[in-house]
Protein backbone atom coordinates (compact mmCIF):
# COMPACT_ATOMS: atom_id res chain seq x y z
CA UNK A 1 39.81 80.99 -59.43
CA UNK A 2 41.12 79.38 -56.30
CA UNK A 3 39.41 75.93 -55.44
CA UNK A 4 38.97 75.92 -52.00
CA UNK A 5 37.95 72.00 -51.72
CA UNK A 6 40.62 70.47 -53.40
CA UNK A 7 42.28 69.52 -49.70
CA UNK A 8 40.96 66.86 -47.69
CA UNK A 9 40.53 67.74 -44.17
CA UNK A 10 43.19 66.22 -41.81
CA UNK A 11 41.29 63.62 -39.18
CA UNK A 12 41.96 64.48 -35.55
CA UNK A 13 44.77 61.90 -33.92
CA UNK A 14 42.76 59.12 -31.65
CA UNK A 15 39.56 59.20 -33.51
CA UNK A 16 40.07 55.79 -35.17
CA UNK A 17 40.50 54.46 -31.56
CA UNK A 18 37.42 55.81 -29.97
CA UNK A 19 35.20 54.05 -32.64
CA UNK A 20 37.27 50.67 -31.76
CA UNK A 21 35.73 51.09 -28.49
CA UNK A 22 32.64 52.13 -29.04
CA UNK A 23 32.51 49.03 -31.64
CA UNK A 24 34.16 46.44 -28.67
CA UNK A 25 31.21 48.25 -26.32
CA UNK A 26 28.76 47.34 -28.40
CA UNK A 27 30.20 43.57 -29.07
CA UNK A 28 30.84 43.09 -25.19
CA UNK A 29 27.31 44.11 -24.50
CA UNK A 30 25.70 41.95 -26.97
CA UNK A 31 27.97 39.36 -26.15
CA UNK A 32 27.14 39.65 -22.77
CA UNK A 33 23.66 39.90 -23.28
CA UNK A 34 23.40 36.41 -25.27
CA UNK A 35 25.89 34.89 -23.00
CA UNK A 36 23.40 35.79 -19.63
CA UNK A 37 20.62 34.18 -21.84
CA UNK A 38 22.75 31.19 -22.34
CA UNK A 39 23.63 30.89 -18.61
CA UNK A 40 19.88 31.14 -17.78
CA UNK A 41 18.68 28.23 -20.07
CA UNK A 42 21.92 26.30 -18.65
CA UNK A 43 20.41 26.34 -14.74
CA UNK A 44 16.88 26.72 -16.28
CA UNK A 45 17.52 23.02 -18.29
CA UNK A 46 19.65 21.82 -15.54
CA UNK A 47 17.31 22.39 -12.83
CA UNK A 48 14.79 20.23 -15.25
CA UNK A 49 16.90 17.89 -15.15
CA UNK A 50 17.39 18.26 -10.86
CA UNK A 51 13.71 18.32 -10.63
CA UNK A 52 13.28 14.84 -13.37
CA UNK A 53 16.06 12.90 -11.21
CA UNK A 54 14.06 14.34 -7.81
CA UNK A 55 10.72 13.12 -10.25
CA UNK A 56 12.16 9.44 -10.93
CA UNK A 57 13.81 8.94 -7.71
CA UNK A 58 10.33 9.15 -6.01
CA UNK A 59 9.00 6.83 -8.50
CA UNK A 60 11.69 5.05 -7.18
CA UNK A 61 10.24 5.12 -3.77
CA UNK A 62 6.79 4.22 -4.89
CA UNK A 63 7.64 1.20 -6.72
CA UNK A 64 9.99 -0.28 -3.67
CA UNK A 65 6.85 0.41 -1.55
CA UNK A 66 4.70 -1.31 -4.35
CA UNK A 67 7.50 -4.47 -3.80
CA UNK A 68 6.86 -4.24 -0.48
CA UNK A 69 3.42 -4.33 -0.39
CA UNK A 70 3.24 -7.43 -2.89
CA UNK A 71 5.48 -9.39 -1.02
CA UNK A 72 4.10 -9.31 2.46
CA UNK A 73 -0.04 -8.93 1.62
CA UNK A 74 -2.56 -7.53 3.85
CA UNK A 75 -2.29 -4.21 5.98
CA UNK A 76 1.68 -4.15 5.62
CA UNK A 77 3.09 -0.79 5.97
CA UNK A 78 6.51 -0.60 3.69
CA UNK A 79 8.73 2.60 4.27
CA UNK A 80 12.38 3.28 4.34
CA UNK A 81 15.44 5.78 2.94
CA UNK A 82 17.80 5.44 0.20
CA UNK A 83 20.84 7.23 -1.00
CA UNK A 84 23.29 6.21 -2.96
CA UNK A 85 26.95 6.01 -1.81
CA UNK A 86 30.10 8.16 -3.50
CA UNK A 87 30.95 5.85 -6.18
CA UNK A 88 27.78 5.48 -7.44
CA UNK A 89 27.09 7.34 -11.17
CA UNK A 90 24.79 10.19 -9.31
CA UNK A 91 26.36 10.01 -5.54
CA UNK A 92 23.11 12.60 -4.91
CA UNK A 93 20.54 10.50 -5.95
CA UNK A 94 18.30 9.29 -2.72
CA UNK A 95 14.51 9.09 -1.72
CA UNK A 96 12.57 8.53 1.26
CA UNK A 97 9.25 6.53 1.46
CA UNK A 98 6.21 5.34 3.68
CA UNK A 99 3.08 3.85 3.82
CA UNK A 100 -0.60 4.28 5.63
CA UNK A 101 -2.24 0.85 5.09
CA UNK A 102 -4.51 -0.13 8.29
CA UNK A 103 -7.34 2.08 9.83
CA UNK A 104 -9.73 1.02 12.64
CA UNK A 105 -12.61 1.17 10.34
CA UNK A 106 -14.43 0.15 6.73
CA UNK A 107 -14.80 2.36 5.21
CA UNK A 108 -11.76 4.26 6.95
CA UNK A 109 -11.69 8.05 7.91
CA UNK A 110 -8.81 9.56 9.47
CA UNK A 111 -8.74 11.23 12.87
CA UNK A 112 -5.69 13.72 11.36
CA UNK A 113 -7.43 15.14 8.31
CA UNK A 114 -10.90 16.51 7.94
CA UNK A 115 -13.32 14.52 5.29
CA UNK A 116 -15.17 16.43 2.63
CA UNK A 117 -19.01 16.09 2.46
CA UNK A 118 -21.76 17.80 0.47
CA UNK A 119 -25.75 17.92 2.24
CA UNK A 120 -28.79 18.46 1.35
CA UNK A 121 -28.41 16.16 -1.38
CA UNK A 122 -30.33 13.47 0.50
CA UNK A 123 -34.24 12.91 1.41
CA UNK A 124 -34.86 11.26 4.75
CA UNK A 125 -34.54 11.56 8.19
CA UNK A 126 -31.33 11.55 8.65
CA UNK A 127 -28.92 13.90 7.66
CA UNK A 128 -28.60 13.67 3.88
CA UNK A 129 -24.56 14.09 3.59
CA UNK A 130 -22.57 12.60 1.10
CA UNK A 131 -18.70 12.28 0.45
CA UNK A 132 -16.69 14.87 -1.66
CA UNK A 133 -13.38 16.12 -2.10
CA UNK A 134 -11.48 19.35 -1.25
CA UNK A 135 -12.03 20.37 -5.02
CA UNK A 136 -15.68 20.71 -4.82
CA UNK A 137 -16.65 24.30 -3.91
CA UNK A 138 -19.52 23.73 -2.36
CA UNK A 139 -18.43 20.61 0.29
CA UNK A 140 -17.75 21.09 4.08
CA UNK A 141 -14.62 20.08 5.64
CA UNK A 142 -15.37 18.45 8.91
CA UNK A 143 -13.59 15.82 11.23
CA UNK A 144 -13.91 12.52 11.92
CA UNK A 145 -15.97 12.41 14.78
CA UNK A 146 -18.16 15.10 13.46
CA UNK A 147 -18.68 12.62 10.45
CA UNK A 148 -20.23 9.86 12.63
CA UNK A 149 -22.40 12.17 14.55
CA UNK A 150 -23.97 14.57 11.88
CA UNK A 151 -23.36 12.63 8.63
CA UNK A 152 -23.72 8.77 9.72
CA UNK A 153 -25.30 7.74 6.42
CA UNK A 154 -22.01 8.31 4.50
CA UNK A 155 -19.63 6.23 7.29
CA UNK A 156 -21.21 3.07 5.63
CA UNK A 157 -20.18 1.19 2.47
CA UNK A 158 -23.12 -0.19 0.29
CA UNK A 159 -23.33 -3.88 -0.78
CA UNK A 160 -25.93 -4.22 -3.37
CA UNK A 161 -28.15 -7.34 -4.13
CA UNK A 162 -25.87 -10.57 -4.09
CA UNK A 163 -22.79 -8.63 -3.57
CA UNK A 164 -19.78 -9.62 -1.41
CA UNK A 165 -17.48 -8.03 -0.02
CA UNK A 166 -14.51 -9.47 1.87
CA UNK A 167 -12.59 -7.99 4.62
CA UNK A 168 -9.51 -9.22 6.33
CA UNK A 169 -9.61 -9.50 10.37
CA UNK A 170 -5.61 -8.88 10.66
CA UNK A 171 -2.78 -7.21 9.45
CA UNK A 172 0.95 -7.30 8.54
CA UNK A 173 3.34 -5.84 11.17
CA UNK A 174 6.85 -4.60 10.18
CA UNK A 175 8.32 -8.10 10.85
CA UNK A 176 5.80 -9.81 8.51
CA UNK A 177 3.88 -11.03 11.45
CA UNK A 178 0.13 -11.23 11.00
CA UNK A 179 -1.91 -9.29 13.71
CA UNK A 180 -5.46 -10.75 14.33
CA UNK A 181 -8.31 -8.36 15.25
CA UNK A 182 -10.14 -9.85 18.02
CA UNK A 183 -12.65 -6.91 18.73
CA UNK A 184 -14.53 -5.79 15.71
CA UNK A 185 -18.54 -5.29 14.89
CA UNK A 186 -20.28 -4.89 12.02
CA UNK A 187 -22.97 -2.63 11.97
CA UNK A 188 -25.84 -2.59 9.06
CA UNK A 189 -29.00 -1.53 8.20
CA UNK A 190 -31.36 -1.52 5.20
CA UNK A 191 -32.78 0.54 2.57
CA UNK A 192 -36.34 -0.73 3.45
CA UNK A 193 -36.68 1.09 7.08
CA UNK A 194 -39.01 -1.89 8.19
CA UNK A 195 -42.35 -3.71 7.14
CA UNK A 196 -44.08 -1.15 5.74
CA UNK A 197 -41.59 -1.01 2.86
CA UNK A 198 -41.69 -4.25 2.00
CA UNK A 199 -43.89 -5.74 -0.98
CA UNK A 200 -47.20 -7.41 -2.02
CA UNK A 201 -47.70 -10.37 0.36
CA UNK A 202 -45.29 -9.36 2.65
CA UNK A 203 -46.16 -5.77 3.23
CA UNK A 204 -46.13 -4.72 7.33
CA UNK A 205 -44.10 -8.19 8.20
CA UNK A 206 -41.50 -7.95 10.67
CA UNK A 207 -38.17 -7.80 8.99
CA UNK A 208 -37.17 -9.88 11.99
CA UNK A 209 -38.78 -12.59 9.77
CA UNK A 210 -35.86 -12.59 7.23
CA UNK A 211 -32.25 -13.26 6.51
CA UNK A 212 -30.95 -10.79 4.91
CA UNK A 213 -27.10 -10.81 5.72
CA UNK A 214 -24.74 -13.53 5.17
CA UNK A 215 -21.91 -13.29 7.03
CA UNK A 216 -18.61 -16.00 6.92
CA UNK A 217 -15.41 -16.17 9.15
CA UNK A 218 -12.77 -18.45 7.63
CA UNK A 219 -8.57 -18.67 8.18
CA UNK A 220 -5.96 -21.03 8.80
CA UNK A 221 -6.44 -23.05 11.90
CA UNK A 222 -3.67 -21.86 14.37
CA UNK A 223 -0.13 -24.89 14.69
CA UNK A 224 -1.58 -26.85 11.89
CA UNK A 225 1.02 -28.76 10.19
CA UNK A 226 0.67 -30.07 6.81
CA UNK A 227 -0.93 -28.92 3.35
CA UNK A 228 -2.62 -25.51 3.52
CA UNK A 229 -5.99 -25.92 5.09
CA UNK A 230 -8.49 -23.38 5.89
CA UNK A 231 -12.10 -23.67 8.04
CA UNK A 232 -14.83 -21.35 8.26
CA UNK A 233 -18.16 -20.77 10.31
CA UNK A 234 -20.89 -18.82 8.97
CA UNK A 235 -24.74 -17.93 9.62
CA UNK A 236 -27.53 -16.00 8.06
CA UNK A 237 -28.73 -13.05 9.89
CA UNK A 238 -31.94 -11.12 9.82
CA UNK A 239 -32.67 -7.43 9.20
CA UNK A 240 -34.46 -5.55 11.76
CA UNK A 241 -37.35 -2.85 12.27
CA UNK A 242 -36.43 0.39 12.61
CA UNK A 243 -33.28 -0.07 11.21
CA UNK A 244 -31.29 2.79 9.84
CA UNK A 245 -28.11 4.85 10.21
CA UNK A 246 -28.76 5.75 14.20
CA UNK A 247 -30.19 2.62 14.63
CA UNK A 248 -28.11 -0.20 12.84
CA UNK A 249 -28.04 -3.79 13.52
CA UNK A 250 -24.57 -4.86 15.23
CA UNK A 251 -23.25 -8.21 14.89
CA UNK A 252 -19.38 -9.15 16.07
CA UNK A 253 -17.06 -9.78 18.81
CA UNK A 254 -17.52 -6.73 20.64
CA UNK A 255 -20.89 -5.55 21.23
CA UNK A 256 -19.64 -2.03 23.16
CA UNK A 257 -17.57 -1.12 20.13
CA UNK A 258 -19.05 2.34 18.75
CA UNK A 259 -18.57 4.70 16.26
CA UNK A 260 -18.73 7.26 18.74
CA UNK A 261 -17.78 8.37 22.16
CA UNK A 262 -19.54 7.33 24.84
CA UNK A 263 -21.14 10.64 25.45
CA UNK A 264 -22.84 10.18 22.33
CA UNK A 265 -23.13 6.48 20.92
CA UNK A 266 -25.62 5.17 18.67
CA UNK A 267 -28.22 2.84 19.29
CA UNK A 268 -27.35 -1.13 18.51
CA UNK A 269 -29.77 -3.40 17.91
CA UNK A 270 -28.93 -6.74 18.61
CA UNK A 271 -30.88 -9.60 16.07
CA UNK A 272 -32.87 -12.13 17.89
CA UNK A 273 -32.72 -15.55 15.93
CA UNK A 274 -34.14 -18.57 16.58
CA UNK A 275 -31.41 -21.02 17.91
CA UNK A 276 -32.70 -24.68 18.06
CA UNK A 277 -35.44 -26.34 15.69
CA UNK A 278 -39.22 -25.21 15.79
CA UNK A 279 -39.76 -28.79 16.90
CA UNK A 280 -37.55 -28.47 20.21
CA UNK A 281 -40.21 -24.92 21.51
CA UNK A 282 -36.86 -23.64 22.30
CA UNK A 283 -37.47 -20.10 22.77
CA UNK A 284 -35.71 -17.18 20.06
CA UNK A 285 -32.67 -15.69 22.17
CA UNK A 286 -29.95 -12.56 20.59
CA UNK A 287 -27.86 -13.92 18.59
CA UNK A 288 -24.98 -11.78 17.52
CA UNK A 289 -21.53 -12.79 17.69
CA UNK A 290 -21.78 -16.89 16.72
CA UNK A 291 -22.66 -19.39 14.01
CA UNK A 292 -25.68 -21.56 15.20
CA UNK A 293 -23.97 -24.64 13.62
CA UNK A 294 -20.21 -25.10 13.15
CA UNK A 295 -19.62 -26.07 9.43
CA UNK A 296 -17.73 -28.16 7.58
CA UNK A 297 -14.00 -28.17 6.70
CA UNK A 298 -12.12 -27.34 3.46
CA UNK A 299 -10.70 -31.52 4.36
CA UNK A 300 -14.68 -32.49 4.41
CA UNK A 301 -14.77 -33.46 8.35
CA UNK A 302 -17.47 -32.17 10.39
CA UNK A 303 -16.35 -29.64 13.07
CA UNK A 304 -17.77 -29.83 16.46
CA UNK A 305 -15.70 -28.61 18.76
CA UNK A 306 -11.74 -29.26 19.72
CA UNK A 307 -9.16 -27.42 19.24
CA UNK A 308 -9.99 -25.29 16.00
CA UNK A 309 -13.20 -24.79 16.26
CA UNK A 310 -14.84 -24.50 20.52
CA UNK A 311 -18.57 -24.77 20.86
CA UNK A 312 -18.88 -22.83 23.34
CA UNK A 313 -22.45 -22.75 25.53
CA UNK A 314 -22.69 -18.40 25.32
CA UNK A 315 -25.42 -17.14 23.66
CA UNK A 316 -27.70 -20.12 24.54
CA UNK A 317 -25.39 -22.63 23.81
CA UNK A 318 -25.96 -21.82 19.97
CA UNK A 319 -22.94 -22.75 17.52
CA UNK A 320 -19.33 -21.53 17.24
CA UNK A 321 -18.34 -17.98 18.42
CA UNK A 322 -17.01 -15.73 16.23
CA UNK A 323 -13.71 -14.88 19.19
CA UNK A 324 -13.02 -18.25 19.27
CA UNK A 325 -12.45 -18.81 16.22
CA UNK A 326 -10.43 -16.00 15.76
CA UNK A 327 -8.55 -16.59 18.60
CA UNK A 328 -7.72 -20.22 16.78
CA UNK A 329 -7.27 -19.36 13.70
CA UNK A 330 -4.74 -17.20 11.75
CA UNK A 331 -5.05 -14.43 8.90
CA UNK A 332 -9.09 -14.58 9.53
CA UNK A 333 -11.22 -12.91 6.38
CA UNK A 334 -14.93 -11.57 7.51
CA UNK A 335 -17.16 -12.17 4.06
CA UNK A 336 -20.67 -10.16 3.77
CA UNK A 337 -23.35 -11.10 1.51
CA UNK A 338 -26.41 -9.17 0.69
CA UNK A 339 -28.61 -12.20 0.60
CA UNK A 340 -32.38 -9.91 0.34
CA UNK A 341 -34.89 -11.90 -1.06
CA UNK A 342 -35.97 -9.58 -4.12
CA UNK A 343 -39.83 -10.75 -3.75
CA UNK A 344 -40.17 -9.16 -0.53
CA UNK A 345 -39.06 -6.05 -2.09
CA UNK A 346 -40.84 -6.05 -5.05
CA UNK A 347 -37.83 -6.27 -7.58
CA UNK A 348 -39.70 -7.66 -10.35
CA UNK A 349 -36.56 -6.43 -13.14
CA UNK A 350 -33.17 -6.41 -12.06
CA UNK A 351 -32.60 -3.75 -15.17
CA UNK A 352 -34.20 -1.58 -13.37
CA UNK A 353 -31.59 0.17 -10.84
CA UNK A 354 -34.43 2.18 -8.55
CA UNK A 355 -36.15 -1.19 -8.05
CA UNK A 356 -32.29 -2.82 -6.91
CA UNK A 357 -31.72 -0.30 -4.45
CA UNK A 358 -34.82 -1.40 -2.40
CA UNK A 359 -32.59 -4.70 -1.73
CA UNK A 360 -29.11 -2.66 -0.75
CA UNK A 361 -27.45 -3.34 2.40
CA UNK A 362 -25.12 -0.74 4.41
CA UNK A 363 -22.41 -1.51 6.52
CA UNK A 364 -19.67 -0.90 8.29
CA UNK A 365 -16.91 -2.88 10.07
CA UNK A 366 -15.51 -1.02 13.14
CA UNK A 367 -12.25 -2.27 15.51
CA UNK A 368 -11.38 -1.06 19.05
CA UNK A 369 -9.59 2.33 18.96
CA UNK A 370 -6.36 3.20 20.08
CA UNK A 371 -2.38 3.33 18.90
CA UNK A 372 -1.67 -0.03 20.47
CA UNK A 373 -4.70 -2.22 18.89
CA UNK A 374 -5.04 -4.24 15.96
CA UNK A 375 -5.72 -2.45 12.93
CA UNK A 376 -8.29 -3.21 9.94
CA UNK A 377 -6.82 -2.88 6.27
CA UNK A 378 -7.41 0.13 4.26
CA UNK A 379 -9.34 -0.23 0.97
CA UNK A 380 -6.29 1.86 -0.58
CA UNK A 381 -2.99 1.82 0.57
CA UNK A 382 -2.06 5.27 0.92
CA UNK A 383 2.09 5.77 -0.17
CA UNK A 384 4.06 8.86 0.12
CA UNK A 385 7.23 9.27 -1.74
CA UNK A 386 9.48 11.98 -1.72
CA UNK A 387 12.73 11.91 -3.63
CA UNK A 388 15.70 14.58 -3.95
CA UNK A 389 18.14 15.82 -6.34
CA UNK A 390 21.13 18.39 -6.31
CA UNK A 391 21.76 17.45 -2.21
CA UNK A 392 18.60 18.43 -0.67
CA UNK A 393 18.08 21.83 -2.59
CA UNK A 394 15.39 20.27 -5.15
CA UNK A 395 12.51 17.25 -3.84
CA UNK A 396 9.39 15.67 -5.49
CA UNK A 397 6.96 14.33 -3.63
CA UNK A 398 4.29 11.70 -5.05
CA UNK A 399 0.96 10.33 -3.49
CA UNK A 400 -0.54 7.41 -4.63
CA UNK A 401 -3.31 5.09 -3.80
CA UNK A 402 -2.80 1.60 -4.55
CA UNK A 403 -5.50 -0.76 -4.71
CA UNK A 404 -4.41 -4.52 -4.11
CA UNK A 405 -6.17 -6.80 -6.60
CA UNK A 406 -9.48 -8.90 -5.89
CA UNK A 407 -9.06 -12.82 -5.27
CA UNK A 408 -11.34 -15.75 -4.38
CA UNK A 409 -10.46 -17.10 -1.43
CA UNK A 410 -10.73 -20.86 -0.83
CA UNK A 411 -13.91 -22.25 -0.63
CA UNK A 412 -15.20 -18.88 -0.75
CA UNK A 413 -18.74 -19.75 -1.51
CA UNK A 414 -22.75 -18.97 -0.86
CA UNK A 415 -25.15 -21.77 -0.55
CA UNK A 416 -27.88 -19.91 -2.63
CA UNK A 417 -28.85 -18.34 -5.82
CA UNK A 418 -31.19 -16.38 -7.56
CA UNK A 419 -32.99 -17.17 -11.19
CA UNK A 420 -35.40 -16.80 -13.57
CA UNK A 421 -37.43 -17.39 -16.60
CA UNK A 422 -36.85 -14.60 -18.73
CA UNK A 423 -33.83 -13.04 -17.11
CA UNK A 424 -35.30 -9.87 -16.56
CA UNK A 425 -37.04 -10.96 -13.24
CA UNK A 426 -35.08 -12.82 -10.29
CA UNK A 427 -36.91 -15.47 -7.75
CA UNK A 428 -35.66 -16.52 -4.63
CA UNK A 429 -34.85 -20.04 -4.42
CA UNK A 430 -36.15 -21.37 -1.20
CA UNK A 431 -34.07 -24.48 0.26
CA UNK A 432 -35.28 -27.77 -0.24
CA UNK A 433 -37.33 -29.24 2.84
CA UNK A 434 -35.17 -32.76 3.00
């Protein structure tokens, strides 16, 4: 029988090459596949590296405005460019920088950007409005004038019992000049709306009837030669009926300095103090922008009058004004102290933080308005940092608030103090009658 199998079939002439191809398809492909991978974690890692360099070279920025800052002191603005030249080891390395440091008001709101509050959060009768942030849901974005007008209570700062809280009356140009503020006012007001908050024995007094406010101007007396030297003037200061918000009491160089327009300024009530001895039947007069005695040197003379210090015969010839001093003195620091006498309102434990709030003071320090005037320091110096990488095709910006560090000024210190028994209740001290 005839096996009909016992041939192998002849293959076809070109077959062997189509499966090469189809193989070096296949390996092309893949190849190409894992190479496009590859090339995509190459710019995906190298563009983590662009966007680290743009990262660090901000930091960069921040910390040279941090140098700056350090080295020249109150209200200095630091900003400036840097790239580095051809030879350098990354010729595209370079960052930009500046600074907001000085405000015409403490606390500070800006004219440019609209401040976050929350209401209804606060009993009274005014406008219960307190400060939030763009990340709350529920707070309104309003501007700065707005703020004043409809939310006054949060434009001032508290200072709680014994507090102080010092603010500096100049600032650093760009040449490292200082640049006194000759027009300012403080306005405050307290918790206790008048007499009928007040306590026990003292229930329905006139607030009129107590100092409440200490309030210090001290700086380096202007072409003094010699070892550093500093002098001061300072005065206690009364609260005021019908105090609040609207209404709060205004002490400073510039009584016509408002928060507001003039279409819609608030009310400033001006302390009356006595200004001579009970003896003398001198009569009270306002008192709101001097010292009723010139004090004493850091060098232990008596100042009354000259070139430092001018007694001047405004406000019934009553101590030093605060302008003149300023005006003769250099880098001048305003110092507040809440000074309430806890009797009067009934702070019998000073654990107790509902009963402390019946002493708190708040305030607010505004300067004249305007591009060209003198500017109050910020409580956070505001830098902005923005540094590049790969030319200009990658940045990184960074915002940071920098808080300089608290310091005791020279002879920085109150004439008063609180005590008591058991340490859970406070007395007031009063001064001795010699």
């Amino acid at each position: 029988m005839k096996n009909t199998f016992s041939k192998t079939p002849r293959m076809k002439n070109g077959s062997a090459l189509l499966i090469t191809l189809l193989l070096m398809g296949a390996l092309m492909t893949i190849t190409l596949g894992i190479s496009t991978l590859v090339l995509r974690e190459i710019r995906v890692t190298q563009s983590v590296v662009d966007a680290n360099k743009a990262y660090y070279a901000a930091e960069a920025g921040v910390e040279q405005a941090l140098l700056g800052l350090a080295r020249n002191g109150a209200g200095y603005e630091p900003k400036g460019d840097f790239a580095s030249d051809e030879t350098a080891v990354d010729p595209t390395f370079k960052y930009s920088y500046s600074t907001s440091n000085t405000t015409d008001s403490v606390p500070g709101f800006s004219s440019d950007t609209p401040t976050y509050v929350e209401t209804g959060l606060v009993d009274g009768p005014n406008p219960g409005c307190v400060l939030s942030s763009a990340k709350n849901p529920f707070a309104l974005a309003i501007p700065r004038d707005q703020l004043y007008k409809d939310c006054p209570r949060a434009t001032f700062r508290k200072l709680a019992l014994n507090q102080t809280q010092i603010i500096p009356l100049f600032s650093i140009d760009g040449s490292g000049t200082p640049v006194k503020v000759e027009d300012f006012i403080v306005q405050y007001y307290l918790n206790v709306h008048d007499g009928s908050g007040l306590w026990g024995q003292f229930k329905n007094l006139d607030l009129q009837k107590f100092d409440v406010l200490r309030w210090k101007l001290y700086g380096k007396p202007d072409g003094y030669v010699g070892a550093q030297r500093t002098e001061s003037i300072a005065d206690f200061y009364p609260g005021v009926n019908g105090n609040d918000a609207n209404n709060p009491v205004c002490i400073g160089t510039d009584s016509g300095l408002t928060a507001l327009d003039s279409n819609s300024p608030e009310k400033c009530i001006i302390p009356v103090l006595s200004v001579d001895s009970p003896e003398s039947g001198a009569a009270d007069a306002p008192l709101w922008s001097a010292a009723r005695e010139c004090y004493m040197t850091d060098a232990g003379s008596l100042v009354t009058g000259g070139a430092q210090i001018k007694k001047t015969s405004a406000n019934s010839g009553a101590g030093c004004e605060m302008r003149d001093f300023i005006l003769s003195h250099q880098e001048n620091y305003l110092v507040l102290t809440n000074m309430v006498n806890p009797d009067i309102v009934g702070i019998s434990n000073i654990k107790d933080p509902s009963q402390l709030a019946r002493a708190d003071i708040y305030y607010r320090v505004l300067a004249k308005r305007g591009a060209d005037q003198p500017k109050l320091v910020k409580d956070y110096a505001e830098i902005s940092s923005t540094g590049y990488a790969e030319g200009d095709n990658i940045s990184k910006t960074l915002n940071v608030n920098y808080k300089a560090p608290g310091f005791l000024p020279v002879f920085n210190f109150s004439l008063y103090k609180t005590a008591g028994g058991d340490g859970d209740s406070v007395k007031f001290v009063q001064p001795s009658e010699e």
